[in-house]
C-alpha atoms as a PDB file:
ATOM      1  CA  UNK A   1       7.790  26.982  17.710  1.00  0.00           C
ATOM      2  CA  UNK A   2       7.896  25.533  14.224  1.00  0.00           C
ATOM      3  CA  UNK A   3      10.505  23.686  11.665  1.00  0.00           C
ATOM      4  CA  UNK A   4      11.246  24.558   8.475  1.00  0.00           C
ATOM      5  CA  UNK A   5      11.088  21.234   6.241  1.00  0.00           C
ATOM      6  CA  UNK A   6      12.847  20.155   3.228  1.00  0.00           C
ATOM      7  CA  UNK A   7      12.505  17.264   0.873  1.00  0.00           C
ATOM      8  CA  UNK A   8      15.326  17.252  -1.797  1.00  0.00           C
ATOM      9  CA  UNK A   9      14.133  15.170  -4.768  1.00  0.00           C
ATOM     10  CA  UNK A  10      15.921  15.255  -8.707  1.00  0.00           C
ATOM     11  CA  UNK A  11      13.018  17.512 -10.319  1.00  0.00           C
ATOM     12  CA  UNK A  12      11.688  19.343  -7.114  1.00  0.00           C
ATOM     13  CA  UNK A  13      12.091  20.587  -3.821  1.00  0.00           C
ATOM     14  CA  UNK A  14       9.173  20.193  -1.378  1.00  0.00           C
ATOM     15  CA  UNK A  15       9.166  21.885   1.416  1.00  0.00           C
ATOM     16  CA  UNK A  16       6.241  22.976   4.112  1.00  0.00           C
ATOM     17  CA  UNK A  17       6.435  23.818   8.013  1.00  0.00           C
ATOM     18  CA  UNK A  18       5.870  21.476  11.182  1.00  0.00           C
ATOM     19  CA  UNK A  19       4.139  23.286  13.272  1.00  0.00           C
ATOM     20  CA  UNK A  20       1.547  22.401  16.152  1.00  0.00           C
ATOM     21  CA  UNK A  21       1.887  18.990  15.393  1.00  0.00           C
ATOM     22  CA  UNK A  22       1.141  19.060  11.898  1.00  0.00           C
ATOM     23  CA  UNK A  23       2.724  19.875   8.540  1.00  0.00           C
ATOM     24  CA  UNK A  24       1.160  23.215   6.906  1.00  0.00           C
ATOM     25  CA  UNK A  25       2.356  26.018   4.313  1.00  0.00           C
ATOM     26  CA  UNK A  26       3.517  23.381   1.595  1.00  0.00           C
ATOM     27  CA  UNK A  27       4.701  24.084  -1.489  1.00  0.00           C
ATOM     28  CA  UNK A  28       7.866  22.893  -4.045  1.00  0.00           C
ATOM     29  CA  UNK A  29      10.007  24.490  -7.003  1.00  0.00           C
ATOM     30  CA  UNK A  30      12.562  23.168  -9.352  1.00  0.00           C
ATOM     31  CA  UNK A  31      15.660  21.643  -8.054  1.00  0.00           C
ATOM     32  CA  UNK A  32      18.046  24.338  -8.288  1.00  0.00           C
ATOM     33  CA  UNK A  33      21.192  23.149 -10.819  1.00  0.00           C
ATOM     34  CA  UNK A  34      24.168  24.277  -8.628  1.00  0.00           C
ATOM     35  CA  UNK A  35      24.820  23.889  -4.791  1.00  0.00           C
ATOM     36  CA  UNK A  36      25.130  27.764  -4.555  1.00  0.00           C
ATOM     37  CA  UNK A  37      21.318  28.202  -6.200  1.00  0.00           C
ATOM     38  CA  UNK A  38      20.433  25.460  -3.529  1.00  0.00           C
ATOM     39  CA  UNK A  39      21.409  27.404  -0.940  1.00  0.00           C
ATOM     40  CA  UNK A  40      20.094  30.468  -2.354  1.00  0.00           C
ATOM     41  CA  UNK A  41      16.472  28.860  -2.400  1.00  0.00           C
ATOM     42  CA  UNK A  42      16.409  27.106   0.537  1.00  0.00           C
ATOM     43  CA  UNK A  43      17.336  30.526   2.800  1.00  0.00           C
ATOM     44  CA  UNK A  44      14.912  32.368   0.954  1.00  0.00           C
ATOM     45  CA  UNK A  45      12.222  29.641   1.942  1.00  0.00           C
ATOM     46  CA  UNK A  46      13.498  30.216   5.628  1.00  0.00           C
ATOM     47  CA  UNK A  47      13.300  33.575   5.751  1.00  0.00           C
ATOM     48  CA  UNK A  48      10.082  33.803   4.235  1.00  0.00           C
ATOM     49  CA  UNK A  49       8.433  31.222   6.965  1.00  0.00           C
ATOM     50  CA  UNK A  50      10.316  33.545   9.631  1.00  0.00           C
ATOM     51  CA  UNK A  51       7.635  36.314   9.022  1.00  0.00           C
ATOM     52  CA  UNK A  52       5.257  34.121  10.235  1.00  0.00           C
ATOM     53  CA  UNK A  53       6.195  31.510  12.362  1.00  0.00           C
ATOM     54  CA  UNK A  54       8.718  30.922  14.991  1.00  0.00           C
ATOM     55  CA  UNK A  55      11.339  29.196  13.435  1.00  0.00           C
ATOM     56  CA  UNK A  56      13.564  26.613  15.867  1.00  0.00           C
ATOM     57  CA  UNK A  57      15.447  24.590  13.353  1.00  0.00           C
ATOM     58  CA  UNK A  58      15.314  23.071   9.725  1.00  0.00           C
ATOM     59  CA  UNK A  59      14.843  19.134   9.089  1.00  0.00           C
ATOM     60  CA  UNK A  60      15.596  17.884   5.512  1.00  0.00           C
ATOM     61  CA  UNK A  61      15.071  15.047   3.486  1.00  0.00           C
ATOM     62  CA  UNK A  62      17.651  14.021   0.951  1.00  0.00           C
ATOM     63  CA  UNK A  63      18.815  11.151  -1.221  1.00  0.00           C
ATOM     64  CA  UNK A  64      21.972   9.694  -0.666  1.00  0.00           C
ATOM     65  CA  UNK A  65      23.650   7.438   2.008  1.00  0.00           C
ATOM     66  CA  UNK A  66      22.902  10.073   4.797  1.00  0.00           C
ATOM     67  CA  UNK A  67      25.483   9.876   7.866  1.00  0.00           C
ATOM     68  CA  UNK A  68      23.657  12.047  10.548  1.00  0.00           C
ATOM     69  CA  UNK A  69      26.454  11.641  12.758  1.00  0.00           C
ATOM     70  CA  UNK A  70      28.801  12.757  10.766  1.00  0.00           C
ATOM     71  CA  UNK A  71      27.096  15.830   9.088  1.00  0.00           C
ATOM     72  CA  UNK A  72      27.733  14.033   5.468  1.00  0.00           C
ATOM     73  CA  UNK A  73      25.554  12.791   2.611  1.00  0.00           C
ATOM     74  CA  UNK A  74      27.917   9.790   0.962  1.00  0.00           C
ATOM     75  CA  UNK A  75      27.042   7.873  -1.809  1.00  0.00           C
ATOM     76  CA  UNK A  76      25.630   9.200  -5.188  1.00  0.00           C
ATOM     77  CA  UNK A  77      22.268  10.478  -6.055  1.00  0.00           C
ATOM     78  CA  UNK A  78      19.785  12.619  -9.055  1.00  0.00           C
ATOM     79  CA  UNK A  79      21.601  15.640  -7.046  1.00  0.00           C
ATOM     80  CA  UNK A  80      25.117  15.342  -7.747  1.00  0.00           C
ATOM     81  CA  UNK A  81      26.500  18.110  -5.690  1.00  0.00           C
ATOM     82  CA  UNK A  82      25.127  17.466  -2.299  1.00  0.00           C
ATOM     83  CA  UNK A  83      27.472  14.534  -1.573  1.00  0.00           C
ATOM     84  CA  UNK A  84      30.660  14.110   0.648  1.00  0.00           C
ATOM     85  CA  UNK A  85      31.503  17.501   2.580  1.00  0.00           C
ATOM     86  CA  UNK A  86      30.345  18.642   5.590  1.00  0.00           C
ATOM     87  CA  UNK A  87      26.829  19.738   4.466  1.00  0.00           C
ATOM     88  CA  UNK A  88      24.729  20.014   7.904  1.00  0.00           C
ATOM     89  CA  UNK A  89      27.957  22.191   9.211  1.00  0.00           C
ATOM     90  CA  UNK A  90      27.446  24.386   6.375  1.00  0.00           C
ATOM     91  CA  UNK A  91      23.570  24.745   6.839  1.00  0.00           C
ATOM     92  CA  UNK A  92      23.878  25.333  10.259  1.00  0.00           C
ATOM     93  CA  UNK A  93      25.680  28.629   9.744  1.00  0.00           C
ATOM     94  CA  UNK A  94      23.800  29.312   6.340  1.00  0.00           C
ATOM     95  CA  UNK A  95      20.312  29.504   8.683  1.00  0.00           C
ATOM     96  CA  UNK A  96      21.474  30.583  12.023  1.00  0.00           C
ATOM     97  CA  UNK A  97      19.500  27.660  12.778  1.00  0.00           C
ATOM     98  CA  UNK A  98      20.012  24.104  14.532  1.00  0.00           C
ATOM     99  CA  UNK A  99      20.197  21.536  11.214  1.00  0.00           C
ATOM    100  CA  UNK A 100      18.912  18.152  10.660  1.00  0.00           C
ATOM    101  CA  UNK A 101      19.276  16.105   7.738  1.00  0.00           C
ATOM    102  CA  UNK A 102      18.109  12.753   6.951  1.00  0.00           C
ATOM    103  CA  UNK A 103      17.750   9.655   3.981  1.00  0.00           C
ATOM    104  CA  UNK A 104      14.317  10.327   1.998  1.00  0.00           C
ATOM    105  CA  UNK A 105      13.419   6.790   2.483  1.00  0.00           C
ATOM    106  CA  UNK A 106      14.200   6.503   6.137  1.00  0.00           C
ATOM    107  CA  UNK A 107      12.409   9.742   7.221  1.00  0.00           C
ATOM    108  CA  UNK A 108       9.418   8.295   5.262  1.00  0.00           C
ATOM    109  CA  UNK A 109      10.116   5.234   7.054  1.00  0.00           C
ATOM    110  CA  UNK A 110      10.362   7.387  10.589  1.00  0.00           C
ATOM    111  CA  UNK A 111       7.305   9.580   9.649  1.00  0.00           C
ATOM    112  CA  UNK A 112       4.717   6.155   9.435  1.00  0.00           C
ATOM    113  CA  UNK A 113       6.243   4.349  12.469  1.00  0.00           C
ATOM    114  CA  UNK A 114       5.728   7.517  14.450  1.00  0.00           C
ATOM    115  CA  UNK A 115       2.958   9.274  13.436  1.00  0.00           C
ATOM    116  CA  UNK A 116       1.600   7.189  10.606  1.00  0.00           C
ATOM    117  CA  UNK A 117       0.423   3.784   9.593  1.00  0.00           C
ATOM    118  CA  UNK A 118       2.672   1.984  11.927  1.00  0.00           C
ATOM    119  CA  UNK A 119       2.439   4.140  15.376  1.00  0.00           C
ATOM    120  CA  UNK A 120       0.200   2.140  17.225  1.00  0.00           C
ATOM    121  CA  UNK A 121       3.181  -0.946  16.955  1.00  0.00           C
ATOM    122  CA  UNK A 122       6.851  -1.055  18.469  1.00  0.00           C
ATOM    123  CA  UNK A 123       8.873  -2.763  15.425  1.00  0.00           C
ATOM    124  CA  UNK A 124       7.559  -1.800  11.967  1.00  0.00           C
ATOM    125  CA  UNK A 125       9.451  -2.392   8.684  1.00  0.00           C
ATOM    126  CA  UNK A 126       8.705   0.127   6.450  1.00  0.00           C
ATOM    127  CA  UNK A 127       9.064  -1.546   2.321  1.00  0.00           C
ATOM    128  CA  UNK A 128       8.971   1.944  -0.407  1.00  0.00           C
ATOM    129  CA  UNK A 129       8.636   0.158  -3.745  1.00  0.00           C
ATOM    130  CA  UNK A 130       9.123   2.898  -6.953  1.00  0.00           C
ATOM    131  CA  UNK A 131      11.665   2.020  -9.543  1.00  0.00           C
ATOM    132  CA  UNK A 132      13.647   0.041  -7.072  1.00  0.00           C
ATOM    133  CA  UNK A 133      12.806  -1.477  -3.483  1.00  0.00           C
ATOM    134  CA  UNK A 134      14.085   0.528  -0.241  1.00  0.00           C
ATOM    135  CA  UNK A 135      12.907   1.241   2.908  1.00  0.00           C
ATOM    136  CA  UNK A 136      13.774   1.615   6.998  1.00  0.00           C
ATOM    137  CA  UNK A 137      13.873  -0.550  10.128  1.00  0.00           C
ATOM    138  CA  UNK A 138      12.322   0.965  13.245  1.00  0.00           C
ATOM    139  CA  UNK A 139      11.867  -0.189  16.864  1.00  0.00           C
ATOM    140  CA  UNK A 140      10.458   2.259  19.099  1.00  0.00           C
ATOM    141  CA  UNK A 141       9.889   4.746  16.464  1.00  0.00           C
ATOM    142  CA  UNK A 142      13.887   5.140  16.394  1.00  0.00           C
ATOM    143  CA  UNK A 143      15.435   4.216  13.203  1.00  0.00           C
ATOM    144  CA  UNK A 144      18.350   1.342  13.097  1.00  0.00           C
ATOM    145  CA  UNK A 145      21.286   2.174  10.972  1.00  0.00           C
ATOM    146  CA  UNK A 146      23.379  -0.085  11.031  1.00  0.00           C
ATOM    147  CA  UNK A 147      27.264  -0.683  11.271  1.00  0.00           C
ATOM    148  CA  UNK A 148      27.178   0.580   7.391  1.00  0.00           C
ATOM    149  CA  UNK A 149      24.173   2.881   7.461  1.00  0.00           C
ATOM    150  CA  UNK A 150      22.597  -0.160   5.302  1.00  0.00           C
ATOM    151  CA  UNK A 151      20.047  -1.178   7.358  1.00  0.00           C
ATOM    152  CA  UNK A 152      16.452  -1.128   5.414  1.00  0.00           C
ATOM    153  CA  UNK A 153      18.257  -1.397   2.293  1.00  0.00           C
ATOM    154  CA  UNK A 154      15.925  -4.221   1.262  1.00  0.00           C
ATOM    155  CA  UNK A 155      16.322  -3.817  -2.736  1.00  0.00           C
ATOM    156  CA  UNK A 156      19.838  -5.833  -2.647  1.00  0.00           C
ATOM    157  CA  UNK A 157      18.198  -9.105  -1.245  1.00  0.00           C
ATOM    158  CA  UNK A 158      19.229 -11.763  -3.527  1.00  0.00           C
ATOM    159  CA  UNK A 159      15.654 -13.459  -4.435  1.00  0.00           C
ATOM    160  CA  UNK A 160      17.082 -15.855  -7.605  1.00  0.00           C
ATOM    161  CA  UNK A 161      19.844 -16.303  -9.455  1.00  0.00           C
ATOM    162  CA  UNK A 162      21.709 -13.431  -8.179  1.00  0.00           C
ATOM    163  CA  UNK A 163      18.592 -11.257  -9.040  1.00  0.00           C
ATOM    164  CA  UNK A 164      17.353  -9.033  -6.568  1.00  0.00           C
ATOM    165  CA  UNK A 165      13.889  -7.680  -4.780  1.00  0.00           C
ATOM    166  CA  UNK A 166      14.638  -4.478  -7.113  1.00  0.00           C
ATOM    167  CA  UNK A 167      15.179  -6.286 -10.278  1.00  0.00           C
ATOM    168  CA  UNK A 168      11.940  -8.658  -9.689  1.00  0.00           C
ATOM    169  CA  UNK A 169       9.687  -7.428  -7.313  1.00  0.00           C
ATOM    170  CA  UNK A 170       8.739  -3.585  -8.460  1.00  0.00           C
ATOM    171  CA  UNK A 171       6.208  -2.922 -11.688  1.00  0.00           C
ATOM    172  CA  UNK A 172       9.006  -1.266 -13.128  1.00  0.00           C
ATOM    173  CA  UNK A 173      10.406  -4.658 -13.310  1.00  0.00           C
ATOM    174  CA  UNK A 174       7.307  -6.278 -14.396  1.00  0.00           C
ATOM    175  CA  UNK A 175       7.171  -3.816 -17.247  1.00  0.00           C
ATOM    176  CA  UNK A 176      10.423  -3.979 -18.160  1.00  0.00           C
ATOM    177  CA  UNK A 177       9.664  -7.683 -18.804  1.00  0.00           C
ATOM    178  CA  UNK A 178       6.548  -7.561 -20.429  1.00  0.00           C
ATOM    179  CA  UNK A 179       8.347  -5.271 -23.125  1.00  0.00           C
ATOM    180  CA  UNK A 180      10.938  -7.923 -23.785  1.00  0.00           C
ATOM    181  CA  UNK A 181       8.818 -10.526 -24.431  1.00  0.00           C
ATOM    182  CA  UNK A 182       6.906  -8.242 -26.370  1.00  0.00           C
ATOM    183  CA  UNK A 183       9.755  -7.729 -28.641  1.00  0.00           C
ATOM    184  CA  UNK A 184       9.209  -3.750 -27.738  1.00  0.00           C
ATOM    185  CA  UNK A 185      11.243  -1.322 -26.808  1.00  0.00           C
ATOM    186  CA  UNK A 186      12.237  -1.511 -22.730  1.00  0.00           C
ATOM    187  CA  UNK A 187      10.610   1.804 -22.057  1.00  0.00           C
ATOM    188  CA  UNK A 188       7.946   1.479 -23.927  1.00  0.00           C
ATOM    189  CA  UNK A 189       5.305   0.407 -21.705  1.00  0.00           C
ATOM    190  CA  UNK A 190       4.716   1.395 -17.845  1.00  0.00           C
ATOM    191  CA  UNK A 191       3.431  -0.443 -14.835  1.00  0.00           C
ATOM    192  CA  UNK A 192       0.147   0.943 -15.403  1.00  0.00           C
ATOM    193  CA  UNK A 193      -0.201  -0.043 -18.630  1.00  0.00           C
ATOM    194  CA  UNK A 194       0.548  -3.864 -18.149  1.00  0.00           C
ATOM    195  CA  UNK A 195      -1.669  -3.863 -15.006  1.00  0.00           C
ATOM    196  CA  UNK A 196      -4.982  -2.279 -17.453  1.00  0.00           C
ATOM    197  CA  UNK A 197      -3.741  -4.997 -20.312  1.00  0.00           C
ATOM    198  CA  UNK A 198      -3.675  -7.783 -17.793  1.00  0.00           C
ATOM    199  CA  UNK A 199      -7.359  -7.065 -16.531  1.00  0.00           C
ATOM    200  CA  UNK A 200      -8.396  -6.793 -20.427  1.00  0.00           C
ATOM    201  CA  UNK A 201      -6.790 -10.715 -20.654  1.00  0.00           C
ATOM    202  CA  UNK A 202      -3.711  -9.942 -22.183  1.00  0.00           C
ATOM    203  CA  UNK A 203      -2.020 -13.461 -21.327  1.00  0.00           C
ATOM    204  CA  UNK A 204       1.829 -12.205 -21.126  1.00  0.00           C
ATOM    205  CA  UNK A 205       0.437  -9.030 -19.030  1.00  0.00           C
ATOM    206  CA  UNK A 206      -1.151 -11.478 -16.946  1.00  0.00           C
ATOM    207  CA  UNK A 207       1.669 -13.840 -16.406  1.00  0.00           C
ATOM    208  CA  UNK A 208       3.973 -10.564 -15.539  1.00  0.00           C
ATOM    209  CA  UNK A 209       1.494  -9.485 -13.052  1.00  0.00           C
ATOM    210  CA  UNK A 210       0.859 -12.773 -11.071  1.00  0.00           C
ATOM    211  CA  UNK A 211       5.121 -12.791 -10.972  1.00  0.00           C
ATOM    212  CA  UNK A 212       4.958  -9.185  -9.803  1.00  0.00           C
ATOM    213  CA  UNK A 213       3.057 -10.464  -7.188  1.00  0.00           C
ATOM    214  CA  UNK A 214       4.838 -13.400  -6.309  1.00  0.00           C
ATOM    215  CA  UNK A 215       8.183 -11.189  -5.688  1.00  0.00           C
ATOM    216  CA  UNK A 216       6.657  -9.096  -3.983  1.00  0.00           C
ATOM    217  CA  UNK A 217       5.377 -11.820  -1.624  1.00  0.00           C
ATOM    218  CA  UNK A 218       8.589 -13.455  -1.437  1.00  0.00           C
ATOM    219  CA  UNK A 219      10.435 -10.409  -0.596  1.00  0.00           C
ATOM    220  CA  UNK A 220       8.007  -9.559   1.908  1.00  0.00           C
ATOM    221  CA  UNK A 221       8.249 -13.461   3.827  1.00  0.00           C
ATOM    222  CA  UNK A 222      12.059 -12.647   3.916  1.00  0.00           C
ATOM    223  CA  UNK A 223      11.502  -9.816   5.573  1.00  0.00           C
ATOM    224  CA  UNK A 224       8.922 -10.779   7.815  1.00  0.00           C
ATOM    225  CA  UNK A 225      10.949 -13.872   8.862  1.00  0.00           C
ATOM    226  CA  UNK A 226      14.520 -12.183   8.993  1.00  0.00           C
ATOM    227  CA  UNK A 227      12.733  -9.314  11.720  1.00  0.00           C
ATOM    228  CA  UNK A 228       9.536 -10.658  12.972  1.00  0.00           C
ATOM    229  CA  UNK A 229       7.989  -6.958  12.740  1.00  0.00           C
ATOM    230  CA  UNK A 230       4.902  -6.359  13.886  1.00  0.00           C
ATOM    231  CA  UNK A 231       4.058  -4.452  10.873  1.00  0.00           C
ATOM    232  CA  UNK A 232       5.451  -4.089   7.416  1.00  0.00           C
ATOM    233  CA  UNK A 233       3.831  -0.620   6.239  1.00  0.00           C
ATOM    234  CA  UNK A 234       3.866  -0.630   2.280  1.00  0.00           C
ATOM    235  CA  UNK A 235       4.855   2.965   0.674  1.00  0.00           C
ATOM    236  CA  UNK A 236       5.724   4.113  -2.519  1.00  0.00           C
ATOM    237  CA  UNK A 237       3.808   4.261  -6.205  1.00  0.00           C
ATOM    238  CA  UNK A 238       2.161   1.105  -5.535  1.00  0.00           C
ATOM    239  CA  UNK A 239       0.670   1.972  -2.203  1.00  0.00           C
ATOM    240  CA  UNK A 240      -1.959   4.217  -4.140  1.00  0.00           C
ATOM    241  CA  UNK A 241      -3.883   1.394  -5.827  1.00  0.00           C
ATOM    242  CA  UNK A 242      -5.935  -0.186  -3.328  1.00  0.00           C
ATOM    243  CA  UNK A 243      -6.087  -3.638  -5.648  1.00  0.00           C
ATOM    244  CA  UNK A 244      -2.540  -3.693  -6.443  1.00  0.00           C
ATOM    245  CA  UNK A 245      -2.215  -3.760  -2.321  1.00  0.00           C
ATOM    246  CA  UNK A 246      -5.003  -6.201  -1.848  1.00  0.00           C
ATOM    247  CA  UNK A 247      -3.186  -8.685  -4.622  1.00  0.00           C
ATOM    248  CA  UNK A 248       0.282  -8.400  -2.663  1.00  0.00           C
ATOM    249  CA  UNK A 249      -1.948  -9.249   0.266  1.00  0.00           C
ATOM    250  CA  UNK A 250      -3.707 -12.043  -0.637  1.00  0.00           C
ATOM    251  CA  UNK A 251      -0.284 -13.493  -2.633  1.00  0.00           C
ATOM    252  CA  UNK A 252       1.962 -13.114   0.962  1.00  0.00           C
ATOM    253  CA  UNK A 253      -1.573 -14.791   2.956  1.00  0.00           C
ATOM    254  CA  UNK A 254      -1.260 -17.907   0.433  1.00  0.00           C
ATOM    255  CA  UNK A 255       2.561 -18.123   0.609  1.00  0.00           C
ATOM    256  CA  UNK A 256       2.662 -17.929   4.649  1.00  0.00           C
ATOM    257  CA  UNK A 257       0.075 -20.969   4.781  1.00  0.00           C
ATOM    258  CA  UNK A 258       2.122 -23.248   2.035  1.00  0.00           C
ATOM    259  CA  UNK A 259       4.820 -22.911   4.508  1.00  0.00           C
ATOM    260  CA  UNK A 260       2.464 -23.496   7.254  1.00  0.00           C
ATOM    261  CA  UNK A 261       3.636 -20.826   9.466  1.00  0.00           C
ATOM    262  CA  UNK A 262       0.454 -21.125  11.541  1.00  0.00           C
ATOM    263  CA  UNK A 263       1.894 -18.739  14.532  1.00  0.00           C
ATOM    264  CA  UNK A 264       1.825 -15.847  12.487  1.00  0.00           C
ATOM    265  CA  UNK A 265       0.351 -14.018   9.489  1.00  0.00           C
ATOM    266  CA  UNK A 266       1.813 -10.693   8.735  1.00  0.00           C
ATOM    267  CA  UNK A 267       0.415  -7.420   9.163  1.00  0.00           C
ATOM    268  CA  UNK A 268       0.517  -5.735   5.840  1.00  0.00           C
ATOM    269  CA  UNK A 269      -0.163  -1.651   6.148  1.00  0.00           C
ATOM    270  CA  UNK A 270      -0.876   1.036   3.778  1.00  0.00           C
ATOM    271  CA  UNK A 271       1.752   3.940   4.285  1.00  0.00           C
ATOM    272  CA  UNK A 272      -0.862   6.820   5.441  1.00  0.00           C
ATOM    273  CA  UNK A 273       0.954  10.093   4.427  1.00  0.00           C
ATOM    274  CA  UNK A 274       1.798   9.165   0.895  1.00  0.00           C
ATOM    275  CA  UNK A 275       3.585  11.966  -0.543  1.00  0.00           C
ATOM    276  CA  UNK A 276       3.966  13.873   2.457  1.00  0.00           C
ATOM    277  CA  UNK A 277       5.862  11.122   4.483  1.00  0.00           C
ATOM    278  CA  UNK A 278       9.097  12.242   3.502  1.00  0.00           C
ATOM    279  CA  UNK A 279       8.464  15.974   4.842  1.00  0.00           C
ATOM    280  CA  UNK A 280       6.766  14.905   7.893  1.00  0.00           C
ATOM    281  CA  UNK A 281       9.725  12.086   8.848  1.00  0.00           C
ATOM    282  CA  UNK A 282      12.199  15.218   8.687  1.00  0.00           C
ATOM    283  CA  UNK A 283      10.199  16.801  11.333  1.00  0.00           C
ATOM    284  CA  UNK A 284      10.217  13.823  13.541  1.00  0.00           C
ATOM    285  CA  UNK A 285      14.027  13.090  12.513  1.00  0.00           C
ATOM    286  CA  UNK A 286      14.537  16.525  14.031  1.00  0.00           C
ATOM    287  CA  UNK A 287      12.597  16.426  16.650  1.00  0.00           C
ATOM    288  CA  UNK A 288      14.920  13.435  17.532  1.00  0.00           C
ATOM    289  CA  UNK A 289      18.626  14.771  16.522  1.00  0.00           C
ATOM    290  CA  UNK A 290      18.181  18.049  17.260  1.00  0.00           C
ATOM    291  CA  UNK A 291      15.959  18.622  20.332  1.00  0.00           C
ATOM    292  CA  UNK A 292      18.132  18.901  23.325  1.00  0.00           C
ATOM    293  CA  UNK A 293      19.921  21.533  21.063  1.00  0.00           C
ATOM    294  CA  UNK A 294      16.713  23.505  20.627  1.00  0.00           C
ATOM    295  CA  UNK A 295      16.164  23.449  24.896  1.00  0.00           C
ATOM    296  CA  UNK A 296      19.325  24.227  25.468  1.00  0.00           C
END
């Protein structure tokens, strides 16, 4: 028995099959423009994965504040027209098939605490970092919501002045700065590109970096403080630079020993599916909401 898999992004769909433990069959096409296309593309996915593999149910990934309970993607996201009516209801009778849908960053979150970086540990914090800062909090490999489906939403911590992790502790943020002082426009320069001038000794590329990294280790004490994980598992652009993960490192070892927390130094984890993660957490995230419907 296998799953069909979504992951709904703004420019693409992803999409692949979970089958014998493992995801296989990927592939991804533009994000249709209209909620009637969407449904369109997605059944003719299914169908074509039901010539060759036993389908029991379809897990998705999708933007949005995702209320699995309910059935309902609330909030706002890059796909306007997936938000606030009964969507799983409606895929449920557009498949034939048992439906599953959950928040991109908390089935990433899901997919390394249960069959990724993090599965070998009972509470792991999973951090995404892209434009902005998100993530998941998991005990057990189960995912806690919270009373307002906020839990994990670690981009609105207040770090200073009313600032938050998002606004200070991503390279989007570091760029963003760099242009300013630059006197350039704010899009003008990327992440990346402050990063390369910093190790060519570009002074104001290499004062943007060092507070890149100390956000990042702030952020990162708060968190490890507030839940006393036993991981936090790092996803997200960053997490495919192995310096840029070895600076955060070293920046969160030196700000645990100035506090001189000496009964702990946090486990800091590369994410280990990278862009698969979201894909692979709506298999688990099925496997969990959906599988006593399957055996029955």
């Amino acid at each position: 028995m296998a799953t069909v898999l979504f992951d709904w992004g703004g420019s693409a769909i992803k999409y692949g099959v979970w089958a014998q433990d493992a995801l296989q069959d990927t592939g991804s096409v533009k994000t249709p423009a209209s909620w009637l296309e969407m449904k369109e593309q997605l059944l003719e996915i299914c169908r074509d994965f039901q010539q060759r593999y036993a389908i029991k149910g379809v897990g998705i990934s999708a933007p949005g504040n995702v209320d699995a309970e309910r059935g309902v993607i609330g909030g706002l996201s890059a796909i306007p027209y997936i938000h606030h009516f009964p969507i799983v209801a409606e895929l449920t009778a557009l498949f034939g098939l048992p439906v599953s849908i959950e928040n991109d960053a908390n089935a990433a979150g899901i997919a390394e605490a249960a069959v990724g970086a993090g599965r070998d540990y009972r509470h792991v914090l999973f951090v995404i970092v892209g434009s902005g800062v998100g993530g998941a909090i998991l005990e057990d490999k189960v995912l806690r919501r919270g009373s307002h489906r906020y839990a994990g939403e670690f981009g609105l911590m207040a770090l200073q002045d009313g600032q938050t992790f998002s606004e200070l502790g991503t390279a989007v943020a570091m760029a963003k700065r760099y242009a300013l002082r630059m006197s350039m426009a704010e899009d003008s320069v990327t992440g990346a590109e402050v990063f390369r001038l910093a190790e060519q000794g570009d002074a104001i590329a290499l004062e943007e970096v060092e507070q890149f990294y100390h956000w990042m280790a702030v952020g990162l004490f708060n968190l490890q403080v507030c839940y006393d994980p036993d991981c936090l598992v790092i996803g997200g652009g960053i997490s495919s630079n192995d310096r840029i993960f070895a600076g955060i490192s070293a920046r969160l070892t030196a700000l645990v020993q100035e506090k001189q927390l000496t009964e702990f130094m946090p486990t800091l984890l590369l994410c280990e599916h990278r862009n698969n993660a979201n894909l692979i957490g709506a298999a688990v995230s099925f496997a969990q909401q959906c599988g006593d419907i399957v055996k029955k």
